[in-house]
C-alpha atoms as a PDB file:
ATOM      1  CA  UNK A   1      16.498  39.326  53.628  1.00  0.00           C
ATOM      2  CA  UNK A   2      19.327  40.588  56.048  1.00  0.00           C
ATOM      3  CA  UNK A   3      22.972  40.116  54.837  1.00  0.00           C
ATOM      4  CA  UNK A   4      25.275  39.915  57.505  1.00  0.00           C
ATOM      5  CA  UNK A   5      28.093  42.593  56.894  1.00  0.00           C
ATOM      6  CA  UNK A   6      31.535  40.820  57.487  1.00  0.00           C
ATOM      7  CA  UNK A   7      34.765  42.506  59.650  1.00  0.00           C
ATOM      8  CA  UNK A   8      38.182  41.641  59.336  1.00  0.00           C
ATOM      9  CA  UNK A   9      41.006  43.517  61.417  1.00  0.00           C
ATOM     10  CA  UNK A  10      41.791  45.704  58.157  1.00  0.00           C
ATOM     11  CA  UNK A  11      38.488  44.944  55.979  1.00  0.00           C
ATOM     12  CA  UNK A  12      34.693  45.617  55.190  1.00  0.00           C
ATOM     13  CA  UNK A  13      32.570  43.120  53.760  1.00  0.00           C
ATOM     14  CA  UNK A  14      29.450  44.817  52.531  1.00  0.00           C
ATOM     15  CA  UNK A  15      27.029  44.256  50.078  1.00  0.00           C
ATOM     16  CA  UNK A  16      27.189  46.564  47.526  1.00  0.00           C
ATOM     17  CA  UNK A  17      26.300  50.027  46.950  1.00  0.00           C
ATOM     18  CA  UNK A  18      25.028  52.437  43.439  1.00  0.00           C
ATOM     19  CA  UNK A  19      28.583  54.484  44.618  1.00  0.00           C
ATOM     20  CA  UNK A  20      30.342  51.674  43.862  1.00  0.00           C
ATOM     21  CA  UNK A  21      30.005  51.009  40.402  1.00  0.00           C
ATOM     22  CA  UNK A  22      32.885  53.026  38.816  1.00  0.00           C
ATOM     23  CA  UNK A  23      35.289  51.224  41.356  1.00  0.00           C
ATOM     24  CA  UNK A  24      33.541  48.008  39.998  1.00  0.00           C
ATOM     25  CA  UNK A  25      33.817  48.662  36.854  1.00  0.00           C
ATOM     26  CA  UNK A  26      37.122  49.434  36.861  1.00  0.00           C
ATOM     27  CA  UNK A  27      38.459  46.221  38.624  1.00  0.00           C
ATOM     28  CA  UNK A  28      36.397  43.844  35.881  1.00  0.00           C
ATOM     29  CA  UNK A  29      38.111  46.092  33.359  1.00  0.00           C
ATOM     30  CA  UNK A  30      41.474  46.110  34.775  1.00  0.00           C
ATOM     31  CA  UNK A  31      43.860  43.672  32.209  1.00  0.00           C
ATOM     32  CA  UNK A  32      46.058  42.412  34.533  1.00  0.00           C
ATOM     33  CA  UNK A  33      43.119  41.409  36.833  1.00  0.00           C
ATOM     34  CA  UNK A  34      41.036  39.799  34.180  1.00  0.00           C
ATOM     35  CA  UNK A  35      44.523  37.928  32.259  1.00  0.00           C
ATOM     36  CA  UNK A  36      43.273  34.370  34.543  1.00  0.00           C
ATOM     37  CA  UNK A  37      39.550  35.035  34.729  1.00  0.00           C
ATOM     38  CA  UNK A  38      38.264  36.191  31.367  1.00  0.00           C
ATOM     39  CA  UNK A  39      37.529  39.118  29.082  1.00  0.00           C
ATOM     40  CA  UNK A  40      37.364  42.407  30.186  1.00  0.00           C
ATOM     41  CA  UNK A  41      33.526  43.616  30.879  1.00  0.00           C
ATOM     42  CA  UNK A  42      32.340  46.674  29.505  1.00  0.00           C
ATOM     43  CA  UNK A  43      30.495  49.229  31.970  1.00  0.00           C
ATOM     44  CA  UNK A  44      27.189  47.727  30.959  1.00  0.00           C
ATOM     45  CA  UNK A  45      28.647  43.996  31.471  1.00  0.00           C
ATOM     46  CA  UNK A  46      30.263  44.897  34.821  1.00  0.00           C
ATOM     47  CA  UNK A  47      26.686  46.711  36.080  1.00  0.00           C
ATOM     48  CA  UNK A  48      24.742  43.736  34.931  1.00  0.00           C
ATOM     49  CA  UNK A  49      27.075  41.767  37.505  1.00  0.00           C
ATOM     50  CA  UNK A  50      26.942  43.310  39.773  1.00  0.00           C
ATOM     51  CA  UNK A  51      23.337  43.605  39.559  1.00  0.00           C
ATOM     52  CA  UNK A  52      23.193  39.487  39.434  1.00  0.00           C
ATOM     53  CA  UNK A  53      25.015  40.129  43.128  1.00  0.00           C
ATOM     54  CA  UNK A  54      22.923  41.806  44.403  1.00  0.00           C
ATOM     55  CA  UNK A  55      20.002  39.478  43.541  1.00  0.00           C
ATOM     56  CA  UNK A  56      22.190  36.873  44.626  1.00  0.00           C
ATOM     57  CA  UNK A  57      21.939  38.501  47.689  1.00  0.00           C
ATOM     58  CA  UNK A  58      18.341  39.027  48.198  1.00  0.00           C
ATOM     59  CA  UNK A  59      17.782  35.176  46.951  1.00  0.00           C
ATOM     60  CA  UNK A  60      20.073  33.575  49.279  1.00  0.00           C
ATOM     61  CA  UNK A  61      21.496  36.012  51.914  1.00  0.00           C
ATOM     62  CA  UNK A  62      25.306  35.696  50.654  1.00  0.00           C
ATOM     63  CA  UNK A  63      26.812  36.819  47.833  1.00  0.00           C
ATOM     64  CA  UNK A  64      29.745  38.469  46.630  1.00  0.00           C
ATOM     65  CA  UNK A  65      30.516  41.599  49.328  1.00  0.00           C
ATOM     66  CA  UNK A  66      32.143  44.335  48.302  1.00  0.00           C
ATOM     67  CA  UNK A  67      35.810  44.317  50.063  1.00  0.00           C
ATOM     68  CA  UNK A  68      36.207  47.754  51.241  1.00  0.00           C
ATOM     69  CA  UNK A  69      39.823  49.077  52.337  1.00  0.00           C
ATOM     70  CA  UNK A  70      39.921  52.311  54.225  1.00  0.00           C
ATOM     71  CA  UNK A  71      36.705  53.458  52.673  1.00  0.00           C
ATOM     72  CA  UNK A  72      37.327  52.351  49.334  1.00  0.00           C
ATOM     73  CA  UNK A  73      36.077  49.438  47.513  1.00  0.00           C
ATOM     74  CA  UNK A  74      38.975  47.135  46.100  1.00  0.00           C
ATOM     75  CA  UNK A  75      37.418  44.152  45.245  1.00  0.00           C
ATOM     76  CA  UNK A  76      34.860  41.813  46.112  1.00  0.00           C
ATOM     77  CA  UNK A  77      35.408  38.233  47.713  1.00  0.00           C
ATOM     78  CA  UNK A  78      32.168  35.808  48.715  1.00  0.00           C
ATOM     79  CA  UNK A  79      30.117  32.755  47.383  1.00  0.00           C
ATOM     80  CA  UNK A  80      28.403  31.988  44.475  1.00  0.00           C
ATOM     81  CA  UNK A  81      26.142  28.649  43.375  1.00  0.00           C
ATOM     82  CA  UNK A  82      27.584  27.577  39.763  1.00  0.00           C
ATOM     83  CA  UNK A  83      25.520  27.230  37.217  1.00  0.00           C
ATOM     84  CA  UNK A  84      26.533  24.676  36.163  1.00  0.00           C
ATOM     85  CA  UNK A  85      27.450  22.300  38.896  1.00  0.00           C
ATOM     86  CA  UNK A  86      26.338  21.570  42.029  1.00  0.00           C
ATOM     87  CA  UNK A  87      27.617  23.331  45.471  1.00  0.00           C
ATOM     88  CA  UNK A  88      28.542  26.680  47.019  1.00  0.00           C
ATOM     89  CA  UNK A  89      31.904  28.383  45.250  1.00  0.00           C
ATOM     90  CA  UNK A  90      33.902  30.752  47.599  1.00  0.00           C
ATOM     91  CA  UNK A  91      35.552  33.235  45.177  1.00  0.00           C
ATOM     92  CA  UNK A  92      37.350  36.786  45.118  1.00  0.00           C
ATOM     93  CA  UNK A  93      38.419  39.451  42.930  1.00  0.00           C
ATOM     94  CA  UNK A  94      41.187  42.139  44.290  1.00  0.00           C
ATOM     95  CA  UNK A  95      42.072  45.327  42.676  1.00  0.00           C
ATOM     96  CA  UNK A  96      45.942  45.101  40.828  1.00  0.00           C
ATOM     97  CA  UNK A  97      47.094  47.772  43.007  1.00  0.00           C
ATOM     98  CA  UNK A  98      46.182  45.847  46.116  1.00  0.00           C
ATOM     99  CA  UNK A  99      47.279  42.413  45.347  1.00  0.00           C
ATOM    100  CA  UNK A 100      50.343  41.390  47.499  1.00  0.00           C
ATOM    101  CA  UNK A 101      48.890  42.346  50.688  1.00  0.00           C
ATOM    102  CA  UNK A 102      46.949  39.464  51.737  1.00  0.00           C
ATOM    103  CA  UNK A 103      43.028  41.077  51.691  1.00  0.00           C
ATOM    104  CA  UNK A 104      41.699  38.056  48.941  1.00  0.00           C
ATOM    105  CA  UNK A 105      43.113  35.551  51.855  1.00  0.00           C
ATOM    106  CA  UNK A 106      41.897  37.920  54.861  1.00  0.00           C
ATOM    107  CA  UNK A 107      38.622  38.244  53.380  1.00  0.00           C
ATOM    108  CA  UNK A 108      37.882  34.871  52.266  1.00  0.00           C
ATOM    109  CA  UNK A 109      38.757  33.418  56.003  1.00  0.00           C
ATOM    110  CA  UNK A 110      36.121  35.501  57.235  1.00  0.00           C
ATOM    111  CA  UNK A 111      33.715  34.506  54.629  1.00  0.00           C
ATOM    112  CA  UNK A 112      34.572  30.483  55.094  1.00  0.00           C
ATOM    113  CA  UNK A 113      33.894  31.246  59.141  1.00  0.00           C
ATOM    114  CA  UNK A 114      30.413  32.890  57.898  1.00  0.00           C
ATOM    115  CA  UNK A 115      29.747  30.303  55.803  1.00  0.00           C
ATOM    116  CA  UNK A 116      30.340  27.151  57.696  1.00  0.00           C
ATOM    117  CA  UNK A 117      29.164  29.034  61.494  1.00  0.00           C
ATOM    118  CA  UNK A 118      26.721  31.299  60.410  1.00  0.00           C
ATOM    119  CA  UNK A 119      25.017  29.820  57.105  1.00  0.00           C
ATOM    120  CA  UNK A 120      25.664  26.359  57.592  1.00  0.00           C
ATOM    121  CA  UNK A 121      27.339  25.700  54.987  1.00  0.00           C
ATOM    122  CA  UNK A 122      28.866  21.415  54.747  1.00  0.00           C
ATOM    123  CA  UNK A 123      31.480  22.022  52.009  1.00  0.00           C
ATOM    124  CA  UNK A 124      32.701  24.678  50.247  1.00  0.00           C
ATOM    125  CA  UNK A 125      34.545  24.628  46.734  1.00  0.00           C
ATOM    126  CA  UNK A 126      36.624  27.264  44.806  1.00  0.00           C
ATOM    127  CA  UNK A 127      37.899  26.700  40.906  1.00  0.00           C
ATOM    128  CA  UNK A 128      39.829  29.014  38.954  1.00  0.00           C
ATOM    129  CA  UNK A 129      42.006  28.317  35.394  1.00  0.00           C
ATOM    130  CA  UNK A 130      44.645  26.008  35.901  1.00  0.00           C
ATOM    131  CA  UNK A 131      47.293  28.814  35.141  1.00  0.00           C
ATOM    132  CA  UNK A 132      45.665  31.042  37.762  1.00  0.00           C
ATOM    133  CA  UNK A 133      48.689  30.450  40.410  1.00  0.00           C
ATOM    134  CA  UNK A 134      47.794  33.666  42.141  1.00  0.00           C
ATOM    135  CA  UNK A 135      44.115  32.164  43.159  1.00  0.00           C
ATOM    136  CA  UNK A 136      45.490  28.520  43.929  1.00  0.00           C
ATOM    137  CA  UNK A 137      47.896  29.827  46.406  1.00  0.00           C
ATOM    138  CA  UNK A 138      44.957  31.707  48.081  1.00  0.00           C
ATOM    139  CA  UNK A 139      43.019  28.617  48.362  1.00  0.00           C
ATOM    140  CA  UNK A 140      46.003  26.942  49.733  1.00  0.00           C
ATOM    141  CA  UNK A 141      46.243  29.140  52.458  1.00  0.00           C
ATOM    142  CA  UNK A 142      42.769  28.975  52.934  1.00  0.00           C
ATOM    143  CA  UNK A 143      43.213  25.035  53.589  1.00  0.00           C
ATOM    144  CA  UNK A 144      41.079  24.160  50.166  1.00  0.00           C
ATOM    145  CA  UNK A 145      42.368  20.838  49.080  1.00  0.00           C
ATOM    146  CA  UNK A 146      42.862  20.447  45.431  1.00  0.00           C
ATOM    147  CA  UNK A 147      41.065  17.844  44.272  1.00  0.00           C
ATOM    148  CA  UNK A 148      42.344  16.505  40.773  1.00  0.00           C
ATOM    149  CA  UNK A 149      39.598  14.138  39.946  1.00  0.00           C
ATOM    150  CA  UNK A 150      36.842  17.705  39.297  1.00  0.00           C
ATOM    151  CA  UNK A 151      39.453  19.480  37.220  1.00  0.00           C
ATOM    152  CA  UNK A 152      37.429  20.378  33.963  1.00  0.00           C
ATOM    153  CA  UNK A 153      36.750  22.333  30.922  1.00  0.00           C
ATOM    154  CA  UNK A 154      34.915  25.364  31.713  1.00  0.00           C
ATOM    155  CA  UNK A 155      31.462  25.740  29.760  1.00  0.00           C
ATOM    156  CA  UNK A 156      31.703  29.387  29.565  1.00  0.00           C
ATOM    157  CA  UNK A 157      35.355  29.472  28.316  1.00  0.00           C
ATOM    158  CA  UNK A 158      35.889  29.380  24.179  1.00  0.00           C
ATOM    159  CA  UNK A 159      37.417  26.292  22.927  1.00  0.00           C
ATOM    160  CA  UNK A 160      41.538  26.581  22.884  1.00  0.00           C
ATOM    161  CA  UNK A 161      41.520  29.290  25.464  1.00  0.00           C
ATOM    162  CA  UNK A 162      44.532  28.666  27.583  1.00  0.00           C
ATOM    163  CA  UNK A 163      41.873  29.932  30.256  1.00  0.00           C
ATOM    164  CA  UNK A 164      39.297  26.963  29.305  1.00  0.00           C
ATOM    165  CA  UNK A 165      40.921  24.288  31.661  1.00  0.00           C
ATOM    166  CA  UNK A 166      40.000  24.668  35.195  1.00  0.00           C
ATOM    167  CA  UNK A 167      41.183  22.909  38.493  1.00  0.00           C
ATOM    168  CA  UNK A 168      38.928  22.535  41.811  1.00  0.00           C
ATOM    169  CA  UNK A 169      39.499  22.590  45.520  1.00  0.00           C
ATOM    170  CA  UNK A 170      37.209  22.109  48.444  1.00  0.00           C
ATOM    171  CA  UNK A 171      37.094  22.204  52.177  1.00  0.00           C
ATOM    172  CA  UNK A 172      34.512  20.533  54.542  1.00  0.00           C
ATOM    173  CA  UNK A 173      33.222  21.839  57.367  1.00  0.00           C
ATOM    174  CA  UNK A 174      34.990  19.344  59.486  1.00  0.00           C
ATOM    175  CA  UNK A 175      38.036  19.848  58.128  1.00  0.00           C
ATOM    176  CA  UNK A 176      37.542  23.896  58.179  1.00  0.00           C
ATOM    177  CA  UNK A 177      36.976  23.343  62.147  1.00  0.00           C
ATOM    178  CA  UNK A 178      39.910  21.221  62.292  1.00  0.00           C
ATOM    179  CA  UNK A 179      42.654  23.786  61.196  1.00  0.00           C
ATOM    180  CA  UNK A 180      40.538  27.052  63.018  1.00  0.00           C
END
């Protein structure tokens, strides 16, 4: 299946490549980039994910794309299907040394445009742990409302993780077109 690969004025969206595995690897390992998402993934944890991307990709034609930055890969941004809810999740991931800049938000605007103009997409949805502040201002920028009523307990969190309570935003098509 073709995946469309994704320009921004300073980025790459690309599906990913056996080259890029250290770099990978060494964002999902990175502490202060897993603190609001999760444990840090050993190098046969972070290729297993990436190889579920990839597969993602061939499934549905989107996926997470690797965000390259002047050749290098610092992160990935893109959509995933939960598994266990229903609808399309826009997320991103952006090396430490990178954050600051703006890429997660450049990236993801040109993923939402994909999404809703290229693949048709009727609503999109992004979650992240409710002390992930860093995340919830991207999706604010984005124009993802937060939506109160669909915060949750994540089933893949532990029990009395600070990281187990999540909150949920969304954006509709309509309302995408309505702020482009």
């Amino acid at each position: 299946m073709h995946v469309a690969t994704l320009h921004t004025e300073r980025l790459v969206l690309r599906r990913w490549r056996e080259t890029d595995r250290a770099a990978f690897h060494a964002l999902n390992v990175d502490p202060l980039v897993m603190a609001t998402i999760g444990p840090v993934m050993d190098r046969a944890g972070s290729d297993s994910f990436m190889d579920r991307i990839e597969h993602r990709f061939d499934e549905h034609g989107y996926g997470l794309w690797c965000v390259e930055c002047d050749g290098e890969a610092i992160g990935f941004t893109g959509f995933m299907a939960p598994w266990f809810r229903e609808g399309v999740e826009i997320g991103w991931r952006i090396r430490a040394d990178h954050w600051g800049r703006g890429y997660a938000t450049e990236a993801a605007v040109e993923c939402l445009r994909h999404g809703f103009d290229d693949l048709g997409f009727t609503e999109v949805i992004s979650f992240t742990a409710e002390t992930n502040a860093r995340s919830r201002r991207v999706m604010e920028k984005l124009g993802l409302e937060y939506d109160p009523s669909e915060d949750f307990d994540h089933p893949s969190v532990p029990l009395g993780s600070p990281l187990r309570r999540h909150v949920l935003y969304r954006i509709t098509r309509s309302r995408y077109r309505e702020q482009s």
